[in-house]
C-alpha atoms as a PDB file:
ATOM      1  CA  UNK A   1      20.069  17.220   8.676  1.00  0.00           C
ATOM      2  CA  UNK A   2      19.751  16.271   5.116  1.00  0.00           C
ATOM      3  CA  UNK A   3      17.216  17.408   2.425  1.00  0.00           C
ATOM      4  CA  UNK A   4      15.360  14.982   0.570  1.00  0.00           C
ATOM      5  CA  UNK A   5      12.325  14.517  -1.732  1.00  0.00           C
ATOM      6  CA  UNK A   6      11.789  10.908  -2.600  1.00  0.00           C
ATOM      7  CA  UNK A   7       8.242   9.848  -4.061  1.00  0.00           C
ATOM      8  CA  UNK A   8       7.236   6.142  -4.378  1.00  0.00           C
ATOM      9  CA  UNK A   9       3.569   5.007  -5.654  1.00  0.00           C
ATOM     10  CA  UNK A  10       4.179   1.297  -4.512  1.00  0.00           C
ATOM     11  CA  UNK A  11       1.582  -1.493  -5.268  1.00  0.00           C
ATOM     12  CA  UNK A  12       1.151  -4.945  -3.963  1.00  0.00           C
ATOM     13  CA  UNK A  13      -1.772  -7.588  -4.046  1.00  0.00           C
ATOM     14  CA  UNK A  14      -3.321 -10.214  -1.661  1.00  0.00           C
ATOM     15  CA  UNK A  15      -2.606 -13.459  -1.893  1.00  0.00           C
ATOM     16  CA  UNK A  16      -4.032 -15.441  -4.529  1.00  0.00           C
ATOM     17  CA  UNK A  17      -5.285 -11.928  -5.256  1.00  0.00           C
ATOM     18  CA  UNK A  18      -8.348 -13.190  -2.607  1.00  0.00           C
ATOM     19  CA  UNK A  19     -10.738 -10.325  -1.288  1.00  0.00           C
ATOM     20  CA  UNK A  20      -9.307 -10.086   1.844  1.00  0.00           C
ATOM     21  CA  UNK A  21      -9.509  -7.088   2.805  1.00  0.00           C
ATOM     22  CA  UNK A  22     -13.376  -6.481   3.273  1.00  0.00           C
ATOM     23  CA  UNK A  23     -15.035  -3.164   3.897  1.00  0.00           C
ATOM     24  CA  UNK A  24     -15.166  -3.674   7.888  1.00  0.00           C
ATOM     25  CA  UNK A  25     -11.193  -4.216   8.261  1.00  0.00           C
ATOM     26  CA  UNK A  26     -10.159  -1.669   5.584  1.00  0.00           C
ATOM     27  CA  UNK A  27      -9.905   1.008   8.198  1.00  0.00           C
ATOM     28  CA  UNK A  28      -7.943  -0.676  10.741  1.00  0.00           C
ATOM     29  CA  UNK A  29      -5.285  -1.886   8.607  1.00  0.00           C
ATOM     30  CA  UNK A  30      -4.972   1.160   6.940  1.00  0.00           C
ATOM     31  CA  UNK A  31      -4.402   2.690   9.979  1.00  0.00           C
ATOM     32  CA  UNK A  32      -2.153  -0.114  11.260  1.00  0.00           C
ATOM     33  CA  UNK A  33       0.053   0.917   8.012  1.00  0.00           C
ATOM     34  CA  UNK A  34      -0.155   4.622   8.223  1.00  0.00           C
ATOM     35  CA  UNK A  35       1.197   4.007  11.905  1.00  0.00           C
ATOM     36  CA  UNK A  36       3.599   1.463  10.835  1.00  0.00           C
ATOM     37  CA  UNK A  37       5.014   3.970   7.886  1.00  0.00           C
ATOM     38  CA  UNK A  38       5.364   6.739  10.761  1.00  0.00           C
ATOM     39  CA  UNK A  39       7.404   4.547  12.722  1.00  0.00           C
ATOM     40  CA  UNK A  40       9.555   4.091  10.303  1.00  0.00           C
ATOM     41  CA  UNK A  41       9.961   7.746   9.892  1.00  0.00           C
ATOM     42  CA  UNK A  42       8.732   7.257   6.185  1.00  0.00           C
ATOM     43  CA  UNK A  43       5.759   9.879   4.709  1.00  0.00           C
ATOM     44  CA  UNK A  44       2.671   8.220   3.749  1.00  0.00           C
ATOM     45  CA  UNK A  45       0.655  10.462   1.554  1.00  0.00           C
ATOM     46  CA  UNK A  46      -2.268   7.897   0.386  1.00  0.00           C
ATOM     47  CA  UNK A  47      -2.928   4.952   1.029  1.00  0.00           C
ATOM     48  CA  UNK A  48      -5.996   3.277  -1.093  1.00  0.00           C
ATOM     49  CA  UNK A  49      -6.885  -0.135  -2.579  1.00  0.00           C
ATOM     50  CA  UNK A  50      -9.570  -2.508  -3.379  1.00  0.00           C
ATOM     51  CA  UNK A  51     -10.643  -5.807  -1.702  1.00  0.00           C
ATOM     52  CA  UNK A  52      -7.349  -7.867  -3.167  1.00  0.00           C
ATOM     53  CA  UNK A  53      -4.637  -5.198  -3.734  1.00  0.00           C
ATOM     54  CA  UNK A  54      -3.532  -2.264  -2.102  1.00  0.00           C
ATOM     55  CA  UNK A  55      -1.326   1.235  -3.261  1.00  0.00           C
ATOM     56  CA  UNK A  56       0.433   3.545  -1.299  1.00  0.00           C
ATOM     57  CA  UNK A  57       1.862   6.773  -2.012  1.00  0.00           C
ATOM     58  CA  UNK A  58       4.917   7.210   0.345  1.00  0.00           C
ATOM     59  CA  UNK A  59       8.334   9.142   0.641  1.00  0.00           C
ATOM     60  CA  UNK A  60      11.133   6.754   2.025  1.00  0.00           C
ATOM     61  CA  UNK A  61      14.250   8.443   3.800  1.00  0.00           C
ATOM     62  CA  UNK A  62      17.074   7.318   1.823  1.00  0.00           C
ATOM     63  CA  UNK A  63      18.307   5.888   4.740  1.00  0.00           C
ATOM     64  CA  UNK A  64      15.957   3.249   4.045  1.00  0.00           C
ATOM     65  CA  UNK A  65      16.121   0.802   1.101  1.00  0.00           C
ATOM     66  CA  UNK A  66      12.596   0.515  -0.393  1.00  0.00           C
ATOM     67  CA  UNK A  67      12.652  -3.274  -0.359  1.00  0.00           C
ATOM     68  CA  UNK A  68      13.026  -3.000   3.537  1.00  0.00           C
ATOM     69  CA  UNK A  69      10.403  -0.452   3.874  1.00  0.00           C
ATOM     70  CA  UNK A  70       8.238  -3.043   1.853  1.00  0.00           C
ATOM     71  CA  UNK A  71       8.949  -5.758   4.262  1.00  0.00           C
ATOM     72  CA  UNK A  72       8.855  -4.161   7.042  1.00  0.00           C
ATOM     73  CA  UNK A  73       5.179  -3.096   5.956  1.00  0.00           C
ATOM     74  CA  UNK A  74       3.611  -6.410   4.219  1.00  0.00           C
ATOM     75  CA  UNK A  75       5.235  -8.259   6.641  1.00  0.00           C
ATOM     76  CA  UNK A  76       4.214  -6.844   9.944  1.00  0.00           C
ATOM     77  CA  UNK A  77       0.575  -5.778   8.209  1.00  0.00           C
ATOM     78  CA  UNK A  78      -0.082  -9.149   7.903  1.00  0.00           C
ATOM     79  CA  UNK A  79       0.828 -10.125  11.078  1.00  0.00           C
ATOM     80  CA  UNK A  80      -1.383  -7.209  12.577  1.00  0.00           C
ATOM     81  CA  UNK A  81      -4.314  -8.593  10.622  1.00  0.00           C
ATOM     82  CA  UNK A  82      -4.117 -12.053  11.440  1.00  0.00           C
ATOM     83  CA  UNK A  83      -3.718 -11.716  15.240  1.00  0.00           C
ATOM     84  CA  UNK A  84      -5.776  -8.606  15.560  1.00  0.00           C
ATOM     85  CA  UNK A  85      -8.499  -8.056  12.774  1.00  0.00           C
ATOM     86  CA  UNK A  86      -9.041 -11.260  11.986  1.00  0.00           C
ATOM     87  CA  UNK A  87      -7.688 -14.435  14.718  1.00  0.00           C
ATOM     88  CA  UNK A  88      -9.649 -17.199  12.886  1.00  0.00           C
ATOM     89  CA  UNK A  89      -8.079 -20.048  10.930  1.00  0.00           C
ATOM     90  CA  UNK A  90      -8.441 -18.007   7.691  1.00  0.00           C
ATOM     91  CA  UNK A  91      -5.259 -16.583   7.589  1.00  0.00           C
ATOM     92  CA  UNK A  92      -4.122 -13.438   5.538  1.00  0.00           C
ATOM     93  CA  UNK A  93      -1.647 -12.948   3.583  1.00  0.00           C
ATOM     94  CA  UNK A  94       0.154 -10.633   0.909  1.00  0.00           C
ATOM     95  CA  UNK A  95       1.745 -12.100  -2.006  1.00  0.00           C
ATOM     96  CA  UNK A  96       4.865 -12.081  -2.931  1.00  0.00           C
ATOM     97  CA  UNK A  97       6.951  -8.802  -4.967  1.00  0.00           C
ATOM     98  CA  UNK A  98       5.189  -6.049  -5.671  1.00  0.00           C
ATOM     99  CA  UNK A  99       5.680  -2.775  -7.755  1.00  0.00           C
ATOM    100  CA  UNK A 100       6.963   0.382  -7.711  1.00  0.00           C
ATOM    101  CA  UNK A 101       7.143   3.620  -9.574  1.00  0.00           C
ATOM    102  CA  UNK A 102       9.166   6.680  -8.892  1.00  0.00           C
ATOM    103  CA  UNK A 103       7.146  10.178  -8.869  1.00  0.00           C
ATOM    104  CA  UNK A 104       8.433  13.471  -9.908  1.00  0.00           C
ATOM    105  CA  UNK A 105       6.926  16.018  -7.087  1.00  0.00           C
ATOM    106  CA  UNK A 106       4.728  17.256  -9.817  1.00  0.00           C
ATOM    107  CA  UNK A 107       3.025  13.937 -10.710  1.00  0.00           C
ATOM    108  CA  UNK A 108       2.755  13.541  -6.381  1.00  0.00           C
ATOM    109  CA  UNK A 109      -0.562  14.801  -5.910  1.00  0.00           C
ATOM    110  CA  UNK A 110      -1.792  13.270  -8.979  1.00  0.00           C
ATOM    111  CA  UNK A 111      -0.702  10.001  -7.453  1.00  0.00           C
ATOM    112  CA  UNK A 112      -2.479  10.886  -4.607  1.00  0.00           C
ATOM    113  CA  UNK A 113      -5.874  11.715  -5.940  1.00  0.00           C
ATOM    114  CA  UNK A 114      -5.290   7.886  -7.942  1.00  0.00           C
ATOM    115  CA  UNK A 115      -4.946   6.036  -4.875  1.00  0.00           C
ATOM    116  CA  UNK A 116      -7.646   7.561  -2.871  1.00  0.00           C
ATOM    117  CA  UNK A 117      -9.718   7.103  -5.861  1.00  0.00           C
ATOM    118  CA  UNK A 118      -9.255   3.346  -6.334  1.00  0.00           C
ATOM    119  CA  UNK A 119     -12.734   1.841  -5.818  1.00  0.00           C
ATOM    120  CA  UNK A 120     -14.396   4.545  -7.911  1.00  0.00           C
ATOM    121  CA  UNK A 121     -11.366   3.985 -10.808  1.00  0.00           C
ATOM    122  CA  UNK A 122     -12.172   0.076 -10.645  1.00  0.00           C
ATOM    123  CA  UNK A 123     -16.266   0.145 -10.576  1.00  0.00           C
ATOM    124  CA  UNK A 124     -15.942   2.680 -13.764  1.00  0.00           C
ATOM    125  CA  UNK A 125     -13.261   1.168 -15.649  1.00  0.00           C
ATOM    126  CA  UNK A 126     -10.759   4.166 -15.333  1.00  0.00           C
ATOM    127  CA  UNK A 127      -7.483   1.923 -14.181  1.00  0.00           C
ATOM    128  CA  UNK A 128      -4.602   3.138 -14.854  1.00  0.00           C
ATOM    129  CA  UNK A 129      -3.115  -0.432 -16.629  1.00  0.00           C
ATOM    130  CA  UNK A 130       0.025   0.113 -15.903  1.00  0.00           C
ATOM    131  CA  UNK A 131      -0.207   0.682 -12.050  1.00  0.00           C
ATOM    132  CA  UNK A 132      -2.485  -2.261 -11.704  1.00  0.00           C
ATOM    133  CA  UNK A 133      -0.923  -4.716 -13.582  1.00  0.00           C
ATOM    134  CA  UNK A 134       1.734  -5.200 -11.351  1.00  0.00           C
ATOM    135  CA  UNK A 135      -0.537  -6.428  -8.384  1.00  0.00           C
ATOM    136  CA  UNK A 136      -1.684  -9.133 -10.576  1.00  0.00           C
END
């Protein structure tokens, strides 16, 4: 077995940057993603967002290229959504690239507290620029 401590704060957007995700399907595709990550024997340790963009904090095996893991998750997340949370002709969808940053383990639970924070850091103005520039 081998040891590893990999931290990831990834962040990606809707498309268009549109307010997809609304208050009453928040939960169930966050939950569709913290499943999704489990499967994929990756750690999710937050998972946050707003109505058009979403972070994640997560540990990746380094078995596992972090442009798969990203895939695997936008890809099948929006699959989930539009045949699950939402089967209407307004379809959802993520849009393309998104960013990453690598975490130290002492910046992790800093990260963490971030991403569960996001709708209080965007009604007060207390973004972090860098992080959410990259969703744009």
């Amino acid at each position: 077995m081998s040891l590893w401590r990999l931290y990831y704060h990834i962040v990606w957007a809707t498309k268009e940057r549109l307010p997809l995700i609304t208050s009453d399907k928040e939960t169930a595709l966050y939950n569709y993603i913290i499943g999704k990550s489990n499967s994929l024997n990756c750690i999710l340790h937050a998972i946050g967002g707003t109505e058009d963009h979403i972070h994640l904090v997560v540990s990746i095996p380094p078995i596992m290229a972090i442009a798969e893991f990203v895939k695997k998750i936008k890809g099948s997340s929006s699959h989930h959504f539009n045949h699950n949370l939402c089967p209407t002709s307004e379809k959802f969808a993520w849009q393309e690239g998104y960013g990453i940053f690598s975490l130290r383990s002492k910046q992790l639970e800093q990260a963490i507290i971030y991403v569960q924070n996001q709708k209080t850091h965007h009604l007060k103005g207390t973004i972090n620029s860098h992080l959410e520039k990259v969703s744009a």
